[in-house]
Every structure is written in C-alpha cells, then in structure tokens.
N, C-alpha and C. Protein backbone atom coordinates (compact mmCIF):
# COMPACT_ATOMS: atom_id res chain seq x y z
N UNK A 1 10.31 141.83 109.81
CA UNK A 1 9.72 140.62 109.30
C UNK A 1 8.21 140.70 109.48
N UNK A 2 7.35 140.66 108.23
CA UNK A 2 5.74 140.31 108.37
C UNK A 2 5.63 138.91 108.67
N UNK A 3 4.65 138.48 109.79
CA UNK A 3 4.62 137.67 110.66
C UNK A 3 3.17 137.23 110.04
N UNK A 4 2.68 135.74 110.07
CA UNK A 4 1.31 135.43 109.96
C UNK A 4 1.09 135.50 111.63
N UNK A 5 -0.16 136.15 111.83
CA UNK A 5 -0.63 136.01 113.16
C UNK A 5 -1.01 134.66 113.50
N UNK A 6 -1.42 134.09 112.77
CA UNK A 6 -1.83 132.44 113.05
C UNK A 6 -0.79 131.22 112.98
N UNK A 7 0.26 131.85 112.70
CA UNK A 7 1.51 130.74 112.65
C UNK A 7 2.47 130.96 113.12
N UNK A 8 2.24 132.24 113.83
CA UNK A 8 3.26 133.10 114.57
C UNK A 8 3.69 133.03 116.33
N UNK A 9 4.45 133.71 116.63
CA UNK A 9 4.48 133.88 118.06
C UNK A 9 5.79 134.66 118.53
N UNK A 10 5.81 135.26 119.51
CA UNK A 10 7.16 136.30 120.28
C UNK A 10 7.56 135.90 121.23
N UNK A 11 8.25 136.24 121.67
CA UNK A 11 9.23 135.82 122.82
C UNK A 11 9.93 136.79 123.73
N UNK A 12 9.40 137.33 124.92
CA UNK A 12 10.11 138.28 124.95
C UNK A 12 10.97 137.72 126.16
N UNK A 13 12.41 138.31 126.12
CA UNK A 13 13.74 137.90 127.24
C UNK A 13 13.74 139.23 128.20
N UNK A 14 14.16 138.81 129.12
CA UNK A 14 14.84 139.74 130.17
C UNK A 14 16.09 139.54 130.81
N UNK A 15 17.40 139.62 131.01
CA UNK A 15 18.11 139.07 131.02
C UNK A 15 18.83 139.76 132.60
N UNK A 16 18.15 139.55 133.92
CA UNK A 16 19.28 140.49 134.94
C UNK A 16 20.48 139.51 135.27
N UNK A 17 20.73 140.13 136.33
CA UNK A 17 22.15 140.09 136.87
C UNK A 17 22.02 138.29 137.05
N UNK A 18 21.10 137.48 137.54
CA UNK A 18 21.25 136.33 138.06
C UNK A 18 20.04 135.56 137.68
N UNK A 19 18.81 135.59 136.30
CA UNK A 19 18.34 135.32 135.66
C UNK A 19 17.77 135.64 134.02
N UNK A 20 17.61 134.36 133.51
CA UNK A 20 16.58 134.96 132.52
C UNK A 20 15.41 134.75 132.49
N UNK A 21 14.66 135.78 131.88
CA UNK A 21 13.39 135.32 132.27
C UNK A 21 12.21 135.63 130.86
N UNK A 22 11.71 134.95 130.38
CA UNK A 22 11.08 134.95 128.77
C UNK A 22 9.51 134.85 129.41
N UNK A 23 8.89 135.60 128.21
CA UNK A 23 7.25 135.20 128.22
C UNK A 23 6.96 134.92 126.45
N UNK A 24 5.99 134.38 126.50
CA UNK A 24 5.83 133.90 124.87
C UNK A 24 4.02 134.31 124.89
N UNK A 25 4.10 135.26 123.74
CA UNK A 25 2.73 135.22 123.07
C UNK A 25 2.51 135.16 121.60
N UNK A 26 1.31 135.38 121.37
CA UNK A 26 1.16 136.08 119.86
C UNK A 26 1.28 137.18 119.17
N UNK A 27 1.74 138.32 120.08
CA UNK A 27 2.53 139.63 119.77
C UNK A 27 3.52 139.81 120.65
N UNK A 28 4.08 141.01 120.44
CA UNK A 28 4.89 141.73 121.46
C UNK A 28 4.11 141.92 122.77
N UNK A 29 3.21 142.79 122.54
CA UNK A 29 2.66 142.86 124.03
C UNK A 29 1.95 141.81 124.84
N UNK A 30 1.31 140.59 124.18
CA UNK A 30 1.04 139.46 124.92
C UNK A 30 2.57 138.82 125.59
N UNK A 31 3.16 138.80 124.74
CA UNK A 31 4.51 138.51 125.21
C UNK A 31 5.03 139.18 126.44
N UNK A 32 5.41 140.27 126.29
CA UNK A 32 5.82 141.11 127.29
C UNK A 32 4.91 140.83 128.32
N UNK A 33 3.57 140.85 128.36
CA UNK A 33 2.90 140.94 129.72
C UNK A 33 2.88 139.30 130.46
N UNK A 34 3.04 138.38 129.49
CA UNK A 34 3.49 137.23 129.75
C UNK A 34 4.99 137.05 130.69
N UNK A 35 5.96 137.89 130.56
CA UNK A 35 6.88 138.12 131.15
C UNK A 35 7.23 139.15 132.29
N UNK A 36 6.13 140.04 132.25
CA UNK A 36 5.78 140.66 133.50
C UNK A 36 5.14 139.91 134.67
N UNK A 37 4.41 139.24 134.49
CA UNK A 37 3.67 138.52 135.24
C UNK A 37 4.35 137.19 135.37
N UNK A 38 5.52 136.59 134.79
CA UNK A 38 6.90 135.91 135.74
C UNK A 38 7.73 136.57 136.58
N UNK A 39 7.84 137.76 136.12
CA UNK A 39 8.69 139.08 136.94
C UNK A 39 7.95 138.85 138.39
N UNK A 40 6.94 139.31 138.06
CA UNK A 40 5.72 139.52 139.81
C UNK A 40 5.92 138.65 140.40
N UNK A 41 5.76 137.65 139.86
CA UNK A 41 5.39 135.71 140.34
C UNK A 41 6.78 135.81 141.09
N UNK A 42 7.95 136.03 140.73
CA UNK A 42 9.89 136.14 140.95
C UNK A 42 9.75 137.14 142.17
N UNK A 43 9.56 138.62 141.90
CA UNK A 43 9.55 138.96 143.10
C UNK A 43 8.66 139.53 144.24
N UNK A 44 7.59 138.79 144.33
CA UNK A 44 6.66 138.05 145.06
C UNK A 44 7.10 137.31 146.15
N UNK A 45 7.77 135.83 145.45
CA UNK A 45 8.28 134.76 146.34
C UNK A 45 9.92 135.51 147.23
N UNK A 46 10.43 136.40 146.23
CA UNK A 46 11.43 136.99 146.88
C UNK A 46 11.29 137.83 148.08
N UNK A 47 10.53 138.80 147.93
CA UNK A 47 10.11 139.52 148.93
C UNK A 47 9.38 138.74 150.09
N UNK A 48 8.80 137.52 150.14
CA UNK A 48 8.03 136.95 151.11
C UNK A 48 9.70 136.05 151.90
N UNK A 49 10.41 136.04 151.29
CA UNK A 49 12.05 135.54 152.31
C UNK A 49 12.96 136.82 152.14
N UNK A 50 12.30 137.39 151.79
CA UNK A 50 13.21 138.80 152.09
C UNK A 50 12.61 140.07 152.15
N UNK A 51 12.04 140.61 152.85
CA UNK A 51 10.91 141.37 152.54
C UNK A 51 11.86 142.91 152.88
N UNK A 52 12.58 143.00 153.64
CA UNK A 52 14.06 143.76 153.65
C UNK A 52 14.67 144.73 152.02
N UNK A 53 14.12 143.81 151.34
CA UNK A 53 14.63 143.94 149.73
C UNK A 53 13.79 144.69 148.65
N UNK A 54 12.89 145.21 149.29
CA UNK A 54 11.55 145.55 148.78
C UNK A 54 11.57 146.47 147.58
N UNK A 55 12.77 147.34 148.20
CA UNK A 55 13.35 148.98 147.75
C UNK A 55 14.00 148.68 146.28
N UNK A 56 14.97 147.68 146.29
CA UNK A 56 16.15 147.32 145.61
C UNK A 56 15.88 146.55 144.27
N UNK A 57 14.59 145.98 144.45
CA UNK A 57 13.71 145.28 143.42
C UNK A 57 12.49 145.62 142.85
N UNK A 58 12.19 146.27 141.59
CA UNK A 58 11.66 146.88 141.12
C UNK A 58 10.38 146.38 140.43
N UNK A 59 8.98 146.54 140.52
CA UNK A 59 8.12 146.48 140.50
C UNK A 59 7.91 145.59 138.97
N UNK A 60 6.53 145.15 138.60
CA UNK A 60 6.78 144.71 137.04
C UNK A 60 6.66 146.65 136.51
N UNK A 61 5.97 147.26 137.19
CA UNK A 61 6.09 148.70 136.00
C UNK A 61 6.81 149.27 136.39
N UNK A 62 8.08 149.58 136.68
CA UNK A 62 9.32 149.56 136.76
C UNK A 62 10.08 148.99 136.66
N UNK A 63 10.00 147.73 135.98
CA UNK A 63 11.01 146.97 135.94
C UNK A 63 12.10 147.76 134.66
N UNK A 64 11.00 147.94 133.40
CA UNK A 64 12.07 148.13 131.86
C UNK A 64 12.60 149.96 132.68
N UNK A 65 12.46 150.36 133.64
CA UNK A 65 13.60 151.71 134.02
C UNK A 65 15.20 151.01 134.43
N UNK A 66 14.85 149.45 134.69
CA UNK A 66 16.04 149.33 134.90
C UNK A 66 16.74 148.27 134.08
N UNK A 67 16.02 146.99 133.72
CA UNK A 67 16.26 146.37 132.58
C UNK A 67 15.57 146.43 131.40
N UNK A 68 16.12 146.17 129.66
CA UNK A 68 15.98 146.27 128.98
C UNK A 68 15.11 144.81 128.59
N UNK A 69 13.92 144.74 127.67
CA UNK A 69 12.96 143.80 127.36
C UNK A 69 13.43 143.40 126.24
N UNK A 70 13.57 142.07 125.41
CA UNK A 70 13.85 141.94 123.94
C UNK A 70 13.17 140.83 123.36
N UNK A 71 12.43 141.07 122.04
CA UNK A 71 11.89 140.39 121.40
C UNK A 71 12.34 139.89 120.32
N UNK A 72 11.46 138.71 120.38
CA UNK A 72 12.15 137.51 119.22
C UNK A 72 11.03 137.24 118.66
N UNK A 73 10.63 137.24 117.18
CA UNK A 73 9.40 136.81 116.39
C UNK A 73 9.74 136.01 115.55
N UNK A 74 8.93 134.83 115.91
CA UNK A 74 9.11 133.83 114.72
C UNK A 74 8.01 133.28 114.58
N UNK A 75 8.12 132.36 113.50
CA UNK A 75 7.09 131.59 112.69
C UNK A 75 7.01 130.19 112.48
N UNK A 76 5.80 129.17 112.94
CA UNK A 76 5.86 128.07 113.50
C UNK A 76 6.49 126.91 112.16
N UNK A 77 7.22 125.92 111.85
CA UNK A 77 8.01 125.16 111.58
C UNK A 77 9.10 125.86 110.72
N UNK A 78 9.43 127.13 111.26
CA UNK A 78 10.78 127.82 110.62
C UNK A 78 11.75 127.34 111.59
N UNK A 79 13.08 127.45 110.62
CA UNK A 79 14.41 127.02 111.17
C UNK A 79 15.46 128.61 111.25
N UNK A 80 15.59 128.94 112.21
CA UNK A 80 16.40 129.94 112.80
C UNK A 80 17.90 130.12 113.04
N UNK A 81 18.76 130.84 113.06
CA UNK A 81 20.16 130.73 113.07
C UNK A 81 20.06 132.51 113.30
N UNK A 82 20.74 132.43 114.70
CA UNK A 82 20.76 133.68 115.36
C UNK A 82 19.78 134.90 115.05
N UNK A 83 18.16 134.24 114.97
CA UNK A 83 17.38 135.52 114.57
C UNK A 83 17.27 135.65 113.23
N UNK A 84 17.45 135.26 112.50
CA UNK A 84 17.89 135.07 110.99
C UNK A 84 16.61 133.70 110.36
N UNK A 85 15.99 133.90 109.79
CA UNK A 85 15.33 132.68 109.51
C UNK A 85 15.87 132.03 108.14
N UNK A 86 16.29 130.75 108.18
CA UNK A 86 16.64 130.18 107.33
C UNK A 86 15.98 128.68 106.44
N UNK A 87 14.63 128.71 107.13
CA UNK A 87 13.86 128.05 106.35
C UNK A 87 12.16 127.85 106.96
C-alpha cells in the first residue's frame, strides 16, 4: 500500500509470552523505535524488582533475535477490516 506521509502512520506490535506491546509513528522505523523504547522503559522497571533476570530478558537490540516485530500502515479517516482497508 502507497501511504501519504502526511495522513499516514504505523504501528508496530510485539506480541511476547505475557504482553503486547505497540509503538506508533510516521514510518516503520519511527514506529519500531517507538516500541523499542517501551521495550527498555518494560525491562528497566523489571530488572530494578528483579535484577536476577537480567540474562533471560533481552535487550531492546536483541530483542527481534527473539521476538518477531509487525507492522500495520494506515491512513488517517480510513476504515479497516483485518488490515484490509475498506474505506
């Protein structure tokens, strides 16, 4: 899908074992780094009550070695149906 940059925006998901976790920009990579930097913020506060866990939880640049990142692009007053734009 060609996207207007000015009416546009992404979404990127992360989906582990016991959250999800999205960042939203105006591309993919604003997006994504938008969602890296919830990742950090997540295990940050984790490691400061568990600091034991350090090993087991993977960095934001390591994170996509172990989960997969996914983007969603859409376009501002469109109507959507599973990724699919329908108006």
């Amino acid at each position: 899908m060609q996207l207007n940059s000015n009416l546009s925006f992404v979404v990127a998901e992360l989906n582990t074992h016991h959250f999800m976790f999205r960042g939203a920009g105006h591309d993919r990579e604003s997006a994504r780094q938008a969602l890296l930097n919830a990742w950090r913020t997540h295990r940050d506060e984790l490691l400061r009550q568990y600091p034991d866990r350090q090993a087991s939880v993977p960095d934001e640049q390591h994170l996509e070695l172990h989960f997969r990142i996914y983007y969603l692009e859409f376009e501002l007053n469109a109507g959507y149906r599973d990724g699919l734009r329908l108006v």
